[in-house]
Every structure is written in structure tokens, then in C-alpha cells.
Protein backbone atom coordinates (compact mmCIF):
# COMPACT_ATOMS: atom_id res chain seq x y z
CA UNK A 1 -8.99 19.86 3.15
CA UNK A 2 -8.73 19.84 -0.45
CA UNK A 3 -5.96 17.16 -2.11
CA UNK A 4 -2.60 19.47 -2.69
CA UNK A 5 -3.19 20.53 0.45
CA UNK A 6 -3.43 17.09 2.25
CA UNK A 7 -0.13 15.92 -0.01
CA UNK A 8 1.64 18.65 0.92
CA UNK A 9 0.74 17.77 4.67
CA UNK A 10 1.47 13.86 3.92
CA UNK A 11 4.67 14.95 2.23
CA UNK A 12 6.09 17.09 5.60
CA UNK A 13 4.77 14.04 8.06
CA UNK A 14 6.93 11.86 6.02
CA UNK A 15 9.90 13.61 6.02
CA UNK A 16 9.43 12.57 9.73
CA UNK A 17 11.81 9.53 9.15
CA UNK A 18 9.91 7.15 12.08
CA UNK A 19 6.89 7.72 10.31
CA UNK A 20 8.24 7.29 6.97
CA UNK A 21 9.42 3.81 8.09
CA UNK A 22 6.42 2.90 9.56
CA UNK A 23 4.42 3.57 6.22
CA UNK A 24 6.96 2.17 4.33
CA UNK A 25 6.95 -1.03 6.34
CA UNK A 26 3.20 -0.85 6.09
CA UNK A 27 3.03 -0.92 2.66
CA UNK A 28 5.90 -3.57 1.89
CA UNK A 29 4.27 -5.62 4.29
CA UNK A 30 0.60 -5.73 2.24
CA UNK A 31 2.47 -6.36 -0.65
CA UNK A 32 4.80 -8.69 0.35
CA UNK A 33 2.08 -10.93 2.47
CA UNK A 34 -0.27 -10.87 -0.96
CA UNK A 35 2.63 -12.33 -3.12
CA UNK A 36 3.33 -15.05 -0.58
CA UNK A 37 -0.50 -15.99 0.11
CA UNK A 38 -0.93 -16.28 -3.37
CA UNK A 39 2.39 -18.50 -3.70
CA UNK A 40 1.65 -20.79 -0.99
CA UNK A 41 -2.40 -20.57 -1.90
CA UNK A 42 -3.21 -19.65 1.98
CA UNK A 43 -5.05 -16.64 1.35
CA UNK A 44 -9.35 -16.38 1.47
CA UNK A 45 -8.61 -13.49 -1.13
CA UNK A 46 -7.22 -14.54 -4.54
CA UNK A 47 -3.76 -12.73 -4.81
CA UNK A 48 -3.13 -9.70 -6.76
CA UNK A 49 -1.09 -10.40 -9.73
CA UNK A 50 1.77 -6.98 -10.39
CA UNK A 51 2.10 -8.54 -13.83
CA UNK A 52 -1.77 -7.22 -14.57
CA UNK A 53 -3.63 -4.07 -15.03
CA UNK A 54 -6.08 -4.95 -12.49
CA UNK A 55 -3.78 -6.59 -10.14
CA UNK A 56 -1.93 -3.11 -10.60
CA UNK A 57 -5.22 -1.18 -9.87
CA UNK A 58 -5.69 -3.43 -7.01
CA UNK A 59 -2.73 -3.15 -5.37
CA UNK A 60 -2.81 0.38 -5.50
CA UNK A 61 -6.38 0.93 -4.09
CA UNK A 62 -5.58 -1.37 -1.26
CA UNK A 63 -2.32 0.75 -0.60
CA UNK A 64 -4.53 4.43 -0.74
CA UNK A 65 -6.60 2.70 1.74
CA UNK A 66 -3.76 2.17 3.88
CA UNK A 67 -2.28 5.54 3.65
CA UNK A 68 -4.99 7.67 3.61
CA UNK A 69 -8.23 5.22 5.12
């Protein structure tokens, strides 16, 4: 499957609005649980910083992971 053809898939699933929540929740979860282990210093994995470039690129590789891994 070549990639406008799995968005355009992605994109129909999520108007599925059970789904949609359930990625949605899925991906405000990883980011909100990152933020916190990195306020509270709890984590094993240093926190990813949305202030920086590579926090940014992190962030967004872990989500693609999520959503398409």
C-alpha cells in the first residue's frame, strides 16, 4: 500500500468517531505521561522537551509509531 493510499484509509477509519477517540486518547496520553515524568523526574527515559527541535522530532516519531507501528 503506497502512503496516499494508506492516509486516505487512516483518514475514513477516523471519521469512525470511537476510533478517533481512542487514537486521540492514545496520543494525549504519551504526551501527557512524558511531560509529567519529566516534571516529577520518575521516568527511565529523559523527557521530551516541546520547546526543542529534537524534543519536537521526538515526540513526533514516538506518536507515528503509535499510529501507524
Amino acid at each position: 500500500m503506497d502512503v496516499k493510499t494508506a492516509r486516505n484509509f487512516m483518514n475514513d477509519a477516523l471519521k469512525d468517531k470511537g476510533l478517533r477517540q481512542a487514537y486521540r486518547a492514545n496520543i494525549a496520553g504519551l504526551i501527557y505521561d512524558d511531560q509529567m515524568a519529566g516534571a516529577e523526574s520518575r521516568s527511565t527515559e529523559p523527557p521530551t522537551n516541546l520547546s526543542t527541535v529534537d524534543g519536537c522530532n521526538s515526540i513526533a516519531d514516538r506518536i507515528i509509531d503509535l499510529v501507524f507501528g
